[in-house]
Protein backbone atom coordinates (compact mmCIF):
# COMPACT_ATOMS: atom_id res chain seq x y z
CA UNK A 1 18.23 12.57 -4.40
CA UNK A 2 15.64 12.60 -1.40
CA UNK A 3 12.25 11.87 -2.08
CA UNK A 4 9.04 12.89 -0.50
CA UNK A 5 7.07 9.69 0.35
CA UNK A 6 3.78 8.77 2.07
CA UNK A 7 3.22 5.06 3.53
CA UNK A 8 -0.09 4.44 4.41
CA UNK A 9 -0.60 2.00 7.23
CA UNK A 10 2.74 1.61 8.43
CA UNK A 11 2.57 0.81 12.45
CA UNK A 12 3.63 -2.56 11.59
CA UNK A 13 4.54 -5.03 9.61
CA UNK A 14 5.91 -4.29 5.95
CA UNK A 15 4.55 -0.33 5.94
CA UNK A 16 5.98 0.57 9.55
CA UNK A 17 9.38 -1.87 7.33
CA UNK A 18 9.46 0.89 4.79
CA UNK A 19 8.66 4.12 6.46
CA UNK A 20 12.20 2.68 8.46
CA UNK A 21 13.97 2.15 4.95
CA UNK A 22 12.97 5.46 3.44
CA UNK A 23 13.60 7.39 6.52
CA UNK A 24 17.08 5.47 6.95
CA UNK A 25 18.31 6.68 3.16
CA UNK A 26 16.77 10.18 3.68
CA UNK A 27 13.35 10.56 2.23
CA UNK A 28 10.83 12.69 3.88
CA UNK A 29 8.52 10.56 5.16
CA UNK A 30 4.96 10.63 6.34
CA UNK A 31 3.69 7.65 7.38
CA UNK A 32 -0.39 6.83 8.79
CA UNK A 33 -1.31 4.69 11.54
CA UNK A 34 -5.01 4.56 12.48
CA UNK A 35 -3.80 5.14 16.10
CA UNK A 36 -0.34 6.69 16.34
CA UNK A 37 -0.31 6.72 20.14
CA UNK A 38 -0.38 3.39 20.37
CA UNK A 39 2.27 2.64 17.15
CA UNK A 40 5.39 3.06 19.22
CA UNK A 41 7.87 1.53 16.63
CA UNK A 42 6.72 3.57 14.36
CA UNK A 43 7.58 6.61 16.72
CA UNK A 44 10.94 5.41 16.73
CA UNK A 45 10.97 5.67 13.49
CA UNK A 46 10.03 9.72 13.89
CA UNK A 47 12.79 9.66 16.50
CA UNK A 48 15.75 8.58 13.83
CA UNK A 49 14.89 10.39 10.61
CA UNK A 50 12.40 12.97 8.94
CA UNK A 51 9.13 11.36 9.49
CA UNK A 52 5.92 12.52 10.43
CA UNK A 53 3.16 9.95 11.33
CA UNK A 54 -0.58 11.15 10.66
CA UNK A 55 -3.73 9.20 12.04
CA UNK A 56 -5.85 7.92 9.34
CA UNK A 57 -8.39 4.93 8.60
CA UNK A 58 -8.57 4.46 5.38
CA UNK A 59 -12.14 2.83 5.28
CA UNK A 60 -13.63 6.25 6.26
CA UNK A 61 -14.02 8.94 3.33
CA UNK A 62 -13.85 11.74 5.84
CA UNK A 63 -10.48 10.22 7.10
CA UNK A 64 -9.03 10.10 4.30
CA UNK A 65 -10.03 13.89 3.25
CA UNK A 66 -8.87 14.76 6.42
CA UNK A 67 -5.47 13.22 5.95
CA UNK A 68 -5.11 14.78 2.66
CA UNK A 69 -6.34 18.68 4.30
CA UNK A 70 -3.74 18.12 6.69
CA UNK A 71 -0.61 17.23 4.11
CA UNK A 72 -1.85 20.80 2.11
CA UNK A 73 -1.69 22.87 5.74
CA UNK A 74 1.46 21.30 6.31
CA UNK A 75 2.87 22.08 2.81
CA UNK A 76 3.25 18.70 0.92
CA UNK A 77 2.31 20.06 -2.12
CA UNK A 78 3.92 17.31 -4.19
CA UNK A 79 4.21 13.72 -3.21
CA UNK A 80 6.76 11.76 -5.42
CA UNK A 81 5.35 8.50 -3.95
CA UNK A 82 2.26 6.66 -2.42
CA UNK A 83 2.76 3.31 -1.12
CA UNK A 84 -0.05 1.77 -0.24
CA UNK A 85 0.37 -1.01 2.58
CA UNK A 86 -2.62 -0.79 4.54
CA UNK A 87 -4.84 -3.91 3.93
CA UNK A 88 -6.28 -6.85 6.75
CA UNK A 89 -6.37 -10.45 5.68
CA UNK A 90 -9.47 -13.56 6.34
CA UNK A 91 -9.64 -16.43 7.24
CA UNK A 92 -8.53 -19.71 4.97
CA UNK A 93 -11.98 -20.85 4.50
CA UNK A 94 -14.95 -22.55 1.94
CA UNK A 95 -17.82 -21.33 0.59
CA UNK A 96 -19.80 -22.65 3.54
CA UNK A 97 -18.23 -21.07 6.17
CA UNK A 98 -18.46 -17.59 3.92
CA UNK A 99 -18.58 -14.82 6.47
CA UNK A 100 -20.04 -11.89 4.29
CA UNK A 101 -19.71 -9.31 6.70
CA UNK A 102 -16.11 -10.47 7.17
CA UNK A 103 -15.76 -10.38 3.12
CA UNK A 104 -17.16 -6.39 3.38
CA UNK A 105 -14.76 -5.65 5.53
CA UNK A 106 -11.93 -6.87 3.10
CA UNK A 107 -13.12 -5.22 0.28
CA UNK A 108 -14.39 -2.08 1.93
CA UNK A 109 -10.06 -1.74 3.89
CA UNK A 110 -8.12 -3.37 0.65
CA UNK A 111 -10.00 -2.21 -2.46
CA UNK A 112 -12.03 0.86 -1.40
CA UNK A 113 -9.23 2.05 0.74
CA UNK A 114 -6.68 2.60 -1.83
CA UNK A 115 -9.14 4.77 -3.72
CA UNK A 116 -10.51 6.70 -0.91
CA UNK A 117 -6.51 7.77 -0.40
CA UNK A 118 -5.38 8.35 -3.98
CA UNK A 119 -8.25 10.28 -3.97
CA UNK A 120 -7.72 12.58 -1.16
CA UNK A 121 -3.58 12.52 -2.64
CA UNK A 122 -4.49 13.52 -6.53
CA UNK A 123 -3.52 16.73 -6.56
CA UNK A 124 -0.08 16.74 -4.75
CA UNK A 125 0.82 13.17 -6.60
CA UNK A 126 -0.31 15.20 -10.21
CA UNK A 127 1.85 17.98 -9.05
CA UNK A 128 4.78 15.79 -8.75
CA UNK A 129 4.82 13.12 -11.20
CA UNK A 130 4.50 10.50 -8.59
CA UNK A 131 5.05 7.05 -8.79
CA UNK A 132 1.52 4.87 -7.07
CA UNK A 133 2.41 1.39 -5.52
CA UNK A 134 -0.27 -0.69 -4.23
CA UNK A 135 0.49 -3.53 -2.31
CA UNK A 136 -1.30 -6.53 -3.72
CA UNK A 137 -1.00 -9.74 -3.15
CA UNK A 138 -0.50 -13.06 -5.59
CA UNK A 139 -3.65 -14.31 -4.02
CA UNK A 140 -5.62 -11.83 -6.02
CA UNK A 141 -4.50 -13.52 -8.85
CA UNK A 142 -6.99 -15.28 -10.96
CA UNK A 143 -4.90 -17.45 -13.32
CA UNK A 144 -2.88 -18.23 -10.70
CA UNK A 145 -5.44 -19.28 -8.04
CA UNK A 146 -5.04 -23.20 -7.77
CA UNK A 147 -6.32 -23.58 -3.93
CA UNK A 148 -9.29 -22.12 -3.82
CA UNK A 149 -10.84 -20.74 -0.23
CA UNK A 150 -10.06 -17.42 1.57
CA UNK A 151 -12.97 -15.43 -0.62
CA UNK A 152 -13.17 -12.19 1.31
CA UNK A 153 -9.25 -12.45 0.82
CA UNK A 154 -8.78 -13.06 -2.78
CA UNK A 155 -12.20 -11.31 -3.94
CA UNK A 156 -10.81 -8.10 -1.81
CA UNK A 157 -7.50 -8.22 -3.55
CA UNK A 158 -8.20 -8.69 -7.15
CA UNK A 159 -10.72 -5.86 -6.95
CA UNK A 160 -7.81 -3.83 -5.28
CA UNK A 161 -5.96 -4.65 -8.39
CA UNK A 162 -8.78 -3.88 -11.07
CA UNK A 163 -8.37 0.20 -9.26
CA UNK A 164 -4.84 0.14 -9.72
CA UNK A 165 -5.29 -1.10 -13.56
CA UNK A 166 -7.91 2.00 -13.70
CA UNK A 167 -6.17 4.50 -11.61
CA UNK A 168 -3.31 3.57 -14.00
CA UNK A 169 -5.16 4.37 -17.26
CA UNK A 170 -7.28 7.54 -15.73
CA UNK A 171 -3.91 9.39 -14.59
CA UNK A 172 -1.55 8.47 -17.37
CA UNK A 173 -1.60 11.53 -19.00
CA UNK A 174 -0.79 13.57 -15.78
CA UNK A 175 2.25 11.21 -15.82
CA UNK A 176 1.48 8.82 -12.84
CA UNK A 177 2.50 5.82 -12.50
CA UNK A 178 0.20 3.22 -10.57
CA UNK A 179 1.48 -0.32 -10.34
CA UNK A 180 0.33 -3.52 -8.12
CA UNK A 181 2.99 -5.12 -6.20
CA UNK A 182 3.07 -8.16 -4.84
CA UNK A 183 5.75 -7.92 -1.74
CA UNK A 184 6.21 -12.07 -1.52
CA UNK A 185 5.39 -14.25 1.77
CA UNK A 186 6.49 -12.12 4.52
CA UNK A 187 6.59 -13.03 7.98
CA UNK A 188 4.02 -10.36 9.74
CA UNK A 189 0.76 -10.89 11.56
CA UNK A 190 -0.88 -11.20 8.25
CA UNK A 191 1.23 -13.97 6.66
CA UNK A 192 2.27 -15.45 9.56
CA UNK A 193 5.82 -17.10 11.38
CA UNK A 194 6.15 -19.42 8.66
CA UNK A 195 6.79 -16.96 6.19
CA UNK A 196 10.45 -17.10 4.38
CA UNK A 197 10.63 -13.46 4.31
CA UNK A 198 11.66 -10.65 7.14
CA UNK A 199 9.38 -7.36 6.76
CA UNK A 200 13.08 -5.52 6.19
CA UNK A 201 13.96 -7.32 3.41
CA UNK A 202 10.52 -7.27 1.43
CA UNK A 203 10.74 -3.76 2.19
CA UNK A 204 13.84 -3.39 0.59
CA UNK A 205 13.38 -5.23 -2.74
CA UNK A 206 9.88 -3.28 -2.54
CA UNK A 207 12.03 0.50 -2.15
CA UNK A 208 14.46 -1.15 -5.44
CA UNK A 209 11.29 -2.06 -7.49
CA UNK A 210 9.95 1.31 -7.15
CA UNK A 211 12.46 3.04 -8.04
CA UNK A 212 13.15 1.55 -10.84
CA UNK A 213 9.46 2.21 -11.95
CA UNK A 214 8.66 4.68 -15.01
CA UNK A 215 5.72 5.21 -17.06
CA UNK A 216 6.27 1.95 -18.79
CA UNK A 217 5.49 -0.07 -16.05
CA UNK A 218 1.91 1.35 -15.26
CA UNK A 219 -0.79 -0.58 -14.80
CA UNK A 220 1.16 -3.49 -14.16
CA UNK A 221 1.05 -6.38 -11.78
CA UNK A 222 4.30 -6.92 -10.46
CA UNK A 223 6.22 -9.50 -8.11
CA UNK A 224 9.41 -8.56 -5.32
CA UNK A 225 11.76 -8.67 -8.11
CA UNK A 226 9.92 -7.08 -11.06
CA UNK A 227 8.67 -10.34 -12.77
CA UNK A 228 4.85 -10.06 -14.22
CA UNK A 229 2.34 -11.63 -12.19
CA UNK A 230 -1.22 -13.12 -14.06
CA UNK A 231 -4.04 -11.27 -13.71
């Protein structure tokens, strides 16, 4: 059965990977791009199956209410999912080459930005029953951090991941689920060429995971294939 989906920040890279993969299998699909004029795969994507791309910058409040005005005039009155993919990265550095204003700007897109959109969501994501998955990222992890370095990063990502752990405990009893996933190394402009994963196969494993996710699973910090992740 279909499902109504939203992928925020998906003109590239895993997000533009899954708007393709739930288009492909027939979910309706709206997918953000800060500028969708200038997100032509993600057009394409529009082009091949029911998807509808929105602008939105998730670091701006009146964005994001925007975004969510515009889903209500459109009639998206339920969303069954939320996948959350926009995020930037920083810079593999010490404490003495710190760039704070750098470090805002992680927290304010990767943490902040979640909230500011499951915000401006609540109501269509209560109506439903919907399922939240953020995209996290293992270098968030505190018991697993044994390198050190990329603060604005790391700090960014495990705050991301202390909002999922609330937004899973404040809308449990609507019955929404709100887990942190953790899509692997993937090879996009944030984890590099190196990377042993394609953005279509993350994407994939990503699409299985959450679908397989129920109200057990909330709150829950979560690798590609399920397996529990430290805090």
């Amino acid at each position: 059965m279909s499902s109504r989906v939203v992928v925020i920040g998906a003109s590239r890279g895993i997000g533009l990977a899954l708007a393709r993969a739930h288009g492909a299998r027939g979910d309706e699909v709206h997918a953000t791009a800060r500028d969708p004029g200038a997100a032509t795969e993600l057009t394409r994507v529009t082009e091949a199956g029911p998807c509808a791309v929105h602008p939105l910058d998730v670091t701006s409040d009146a964005s994001c209410a925007a975004f969510g005005a515009e889903l209500a005039r459109a009639g998206v009155d339920r969303v069954d999912r939320l996948v959350h993919c926009a995020g930037v990265g920083s810079r593999f550095l010490g404490l003495e080459e710190l760039d704070t204003t750098e470090a805002l700007r992680a927290f304010d897109t990767n943490a902040l930005g979640a909230l500011r959109v499951v915000r401006a969501l609540l109501a269509p994501l209560r109506a439903a029953r919907g399922k939240i998955v953020l995209l996290t990222s293992r270098m968030g992890s505190i018991g697993d951090n044994t390198q050190g370095r990329a603060y604005p990063y790391r700090m960014s990502k495990a705050a991301l991941d202390m909002a999922g752990k609330n937004l899973a405990l404040e809308l449990a009893p609507d019955g929404v689920a709100c887990v942190l996933v953790h899509p692997g190394w993937v090879r996009t402009d944030l984890g590099g060429p190196k990377a042993p994963l394609d953005a279509d196969t993350a994407a994939a494993q990503i699409v299985a995971l959450s679908d397989a996710i129920t109200m057990e699973h909330t709150g829950r910090f979560l690798g590609p294939g399920g397996e529990e992740i430290p805090w």
